[in-house]
Protein backbone atom coordinates (compact mmCIF):
# COMPACT_ATOMS: atom_id res chain seq x y z
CA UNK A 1 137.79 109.86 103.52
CA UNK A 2 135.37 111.14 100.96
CA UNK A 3 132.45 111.17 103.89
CA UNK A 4 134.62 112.64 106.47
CA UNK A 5 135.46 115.43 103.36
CA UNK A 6 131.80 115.68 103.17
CA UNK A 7 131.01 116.03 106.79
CA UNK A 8 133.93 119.26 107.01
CA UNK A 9 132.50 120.98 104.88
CA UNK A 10 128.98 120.79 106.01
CA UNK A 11 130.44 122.02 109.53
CA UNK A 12 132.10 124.12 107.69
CA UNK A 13 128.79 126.18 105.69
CA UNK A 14 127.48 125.65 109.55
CA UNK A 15 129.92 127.34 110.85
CA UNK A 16 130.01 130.01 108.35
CA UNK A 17 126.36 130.15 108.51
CA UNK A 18 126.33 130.54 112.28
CA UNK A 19 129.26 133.37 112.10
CA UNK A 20 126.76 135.67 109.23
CA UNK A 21 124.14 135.56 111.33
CA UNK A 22 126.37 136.49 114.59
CA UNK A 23 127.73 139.06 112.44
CA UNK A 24 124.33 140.12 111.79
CA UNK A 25 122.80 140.15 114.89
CA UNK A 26 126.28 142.14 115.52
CA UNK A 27 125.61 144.94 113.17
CA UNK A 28 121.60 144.81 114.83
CA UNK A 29 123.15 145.34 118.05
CA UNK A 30 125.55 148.13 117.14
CA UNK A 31 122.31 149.96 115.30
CA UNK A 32 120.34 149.29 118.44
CA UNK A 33 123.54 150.73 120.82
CA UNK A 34 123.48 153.90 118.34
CA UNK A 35 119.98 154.34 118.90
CA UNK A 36 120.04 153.73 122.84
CA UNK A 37 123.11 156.23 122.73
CA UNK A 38 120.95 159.16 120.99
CA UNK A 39 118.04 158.47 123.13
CA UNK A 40 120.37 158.90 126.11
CA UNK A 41 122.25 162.00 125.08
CA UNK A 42 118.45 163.56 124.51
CA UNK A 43 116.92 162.47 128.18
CA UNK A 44 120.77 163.72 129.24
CA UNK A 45 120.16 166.97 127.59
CA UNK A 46 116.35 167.38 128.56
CA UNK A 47 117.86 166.51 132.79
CA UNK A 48 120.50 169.67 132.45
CA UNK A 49 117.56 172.02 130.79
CA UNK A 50 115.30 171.15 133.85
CA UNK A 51 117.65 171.28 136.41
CA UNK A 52 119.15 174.69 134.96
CA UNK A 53 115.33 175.67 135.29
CA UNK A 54 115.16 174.14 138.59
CA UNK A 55 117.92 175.91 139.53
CA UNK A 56 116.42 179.77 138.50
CA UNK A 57 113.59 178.81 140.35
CA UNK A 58 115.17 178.36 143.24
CA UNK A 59 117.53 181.07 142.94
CA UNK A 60 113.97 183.93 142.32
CA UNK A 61 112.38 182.00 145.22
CA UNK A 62 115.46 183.03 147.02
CA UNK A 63 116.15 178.90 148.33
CA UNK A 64 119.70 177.54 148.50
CA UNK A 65 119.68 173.90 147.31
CA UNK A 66 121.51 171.83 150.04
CA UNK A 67 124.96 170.49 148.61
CA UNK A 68 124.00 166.78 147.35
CA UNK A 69 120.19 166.99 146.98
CA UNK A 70 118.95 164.85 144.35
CA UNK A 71 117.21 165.66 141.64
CA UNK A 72 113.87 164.42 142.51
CA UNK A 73 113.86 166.12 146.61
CA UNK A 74 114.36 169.42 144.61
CA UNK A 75 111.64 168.63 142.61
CA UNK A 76 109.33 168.08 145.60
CA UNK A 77 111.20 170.75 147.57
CA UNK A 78 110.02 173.40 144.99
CA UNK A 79 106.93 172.18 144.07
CA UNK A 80 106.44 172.03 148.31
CA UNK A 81 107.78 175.64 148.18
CA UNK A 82 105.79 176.95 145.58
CA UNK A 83 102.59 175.54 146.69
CA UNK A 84 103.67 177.39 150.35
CA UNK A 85 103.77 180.82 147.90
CA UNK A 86 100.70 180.37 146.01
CA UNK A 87 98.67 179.56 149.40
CA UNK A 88 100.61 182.81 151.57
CA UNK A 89 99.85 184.74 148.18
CA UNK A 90 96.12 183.60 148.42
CA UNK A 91 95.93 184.08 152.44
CA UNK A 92 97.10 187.76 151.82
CA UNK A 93 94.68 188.51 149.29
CA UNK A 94 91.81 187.47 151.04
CA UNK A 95 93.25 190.11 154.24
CA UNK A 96 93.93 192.82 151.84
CA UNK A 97 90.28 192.71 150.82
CA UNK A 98 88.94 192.00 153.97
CA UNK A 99 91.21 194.90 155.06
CA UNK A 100 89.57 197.25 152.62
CA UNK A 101 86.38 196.02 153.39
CA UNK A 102 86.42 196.93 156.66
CA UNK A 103 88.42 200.27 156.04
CA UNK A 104 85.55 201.19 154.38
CA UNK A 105 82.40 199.98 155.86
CA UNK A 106 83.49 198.85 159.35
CA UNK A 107 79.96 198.80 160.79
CA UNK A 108 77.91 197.85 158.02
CA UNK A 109 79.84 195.34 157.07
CA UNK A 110 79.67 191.70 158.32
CA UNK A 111 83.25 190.32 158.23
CA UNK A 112 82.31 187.53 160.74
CA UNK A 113 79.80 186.33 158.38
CA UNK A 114 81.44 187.06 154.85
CA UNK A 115 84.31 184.98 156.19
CA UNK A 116 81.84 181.84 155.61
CA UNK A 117 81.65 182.49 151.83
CA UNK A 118 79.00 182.64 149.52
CA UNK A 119 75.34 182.93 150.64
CA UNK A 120 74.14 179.58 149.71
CA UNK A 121 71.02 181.27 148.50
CA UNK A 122 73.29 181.75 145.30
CA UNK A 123 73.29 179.72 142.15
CA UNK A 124 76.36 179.70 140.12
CA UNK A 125 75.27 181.61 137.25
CA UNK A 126 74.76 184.02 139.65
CA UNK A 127 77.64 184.38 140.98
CA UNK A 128 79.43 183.78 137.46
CA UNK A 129 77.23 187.33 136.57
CA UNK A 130 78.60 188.91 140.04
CA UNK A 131 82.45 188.02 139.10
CA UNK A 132 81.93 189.98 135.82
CA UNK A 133 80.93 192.89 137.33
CA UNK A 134 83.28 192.75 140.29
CA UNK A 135 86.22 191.41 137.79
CA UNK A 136 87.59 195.03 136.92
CA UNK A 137 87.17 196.58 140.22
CA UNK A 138 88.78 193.87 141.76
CA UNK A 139 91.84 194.14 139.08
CA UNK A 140 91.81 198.03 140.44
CA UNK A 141 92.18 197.13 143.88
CA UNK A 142 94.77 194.51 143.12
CA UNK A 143 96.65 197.05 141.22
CA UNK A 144 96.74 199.70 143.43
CA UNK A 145 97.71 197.08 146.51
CA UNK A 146 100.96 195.53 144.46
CA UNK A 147 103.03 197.82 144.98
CA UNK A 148 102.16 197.68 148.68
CA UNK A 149 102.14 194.19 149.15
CA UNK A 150 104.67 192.39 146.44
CA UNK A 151 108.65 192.61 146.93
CA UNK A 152 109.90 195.08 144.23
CA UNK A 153 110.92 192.75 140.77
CA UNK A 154 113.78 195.15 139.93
C-alpha cells in the first residue's frame, strides 16, 4: 500500500508538472496570439491606407475600378495605366518640340534626321554641358505649352 502511495504521488508531481508547463506554454501562446493580433491590425491598417490611395489615384486618373477587382489587378491596372500616361506624356513632348522646331525653322531644320537622336559624334559630357544650357529654355517652352497641352487641374 505504502508503494502504490508512493507511486500516486509521483504521477501525481507528473501530472502537476505536465499541467505548469501546459499552462505555460498556454500563457506563451496567448503572448504570441497578442502579438500576431497587433501585427495583423497594423498590415490591416497599412491595406485600407493603400487602397484609399489606390482609390484617389484612380479616381484623378479618371478610371472606375470594376465591382470585385482585387487588390493586386488594381495594383497592376494602375501601375499599367500610369505607365500608359507617363509614355503618352513623353510621346507628346517629343511632338510639341518637334512641332516648334519645325514652326520655326522648317527648311533648315532636319526633322527626319533629329528623329534618330543624338549625333553619335557626341560624348556624354558633352551632351551633359548641352542639357545645361538648353535646361532653362526648355523649362520656357514647357511652360508656355502647359496650358496648351495639360487638362486644366482646377
Amino acid at each position: 500500500m505504502r508503494q502504490e502511495a508512493e507511486s500516486l504521488r509521483t504521477d501525481v508531481g507528473a501530472a502537476v508538472a505536465r499541467r505548469l508547463e501546459v499552462e505555460e506554454a498556454s500563457v506563451g501562446l496567448r503572448a504570441d496570439l497578442a502579438e500576431a493580433r497587433g501585427l495583423l491590425q497594423v498590415e490591416g491598417d497599412e491595406y485600407d491606407c493603400l487602397s484609399s490611395a489606390v482609390l484617389a489615384v484612380y479616381d484623378n486618373l479618371q478610371v472606375a475600378q470594376e465591382e470585385g477587382t482585387s487588390s493586386l489587378a488594381v495594383r497592376a491596372a494602375s501601375t499599367a495605366r500610369v505607365g500608359q500616361l507617363e509614355e503618352s506624356a513623353f510621346h507628346g513632348g517629343i511632338t510639341q518640340a518637334f512641332t516648334v522646331a519645325h514652326s520655326h525653322y522648317e527648311k533648315e531644320i532636319n526633322l527626319e534626321v533629329m528623329s534618330e537622336g543624338f549625333p553619335p559624334t557626341y560624348e556624354d559630357d558633352e551632351l551633359d554641358a548641352i542639357e545645361k544650357v538648353v535646361a532653362p529654355l526648355a523649362k520656357n517652352l514647357a511652360d508656355n505649352l502647359k496650358e496648351m497641352v495639360l487638362p486644366s487641374r482646377k
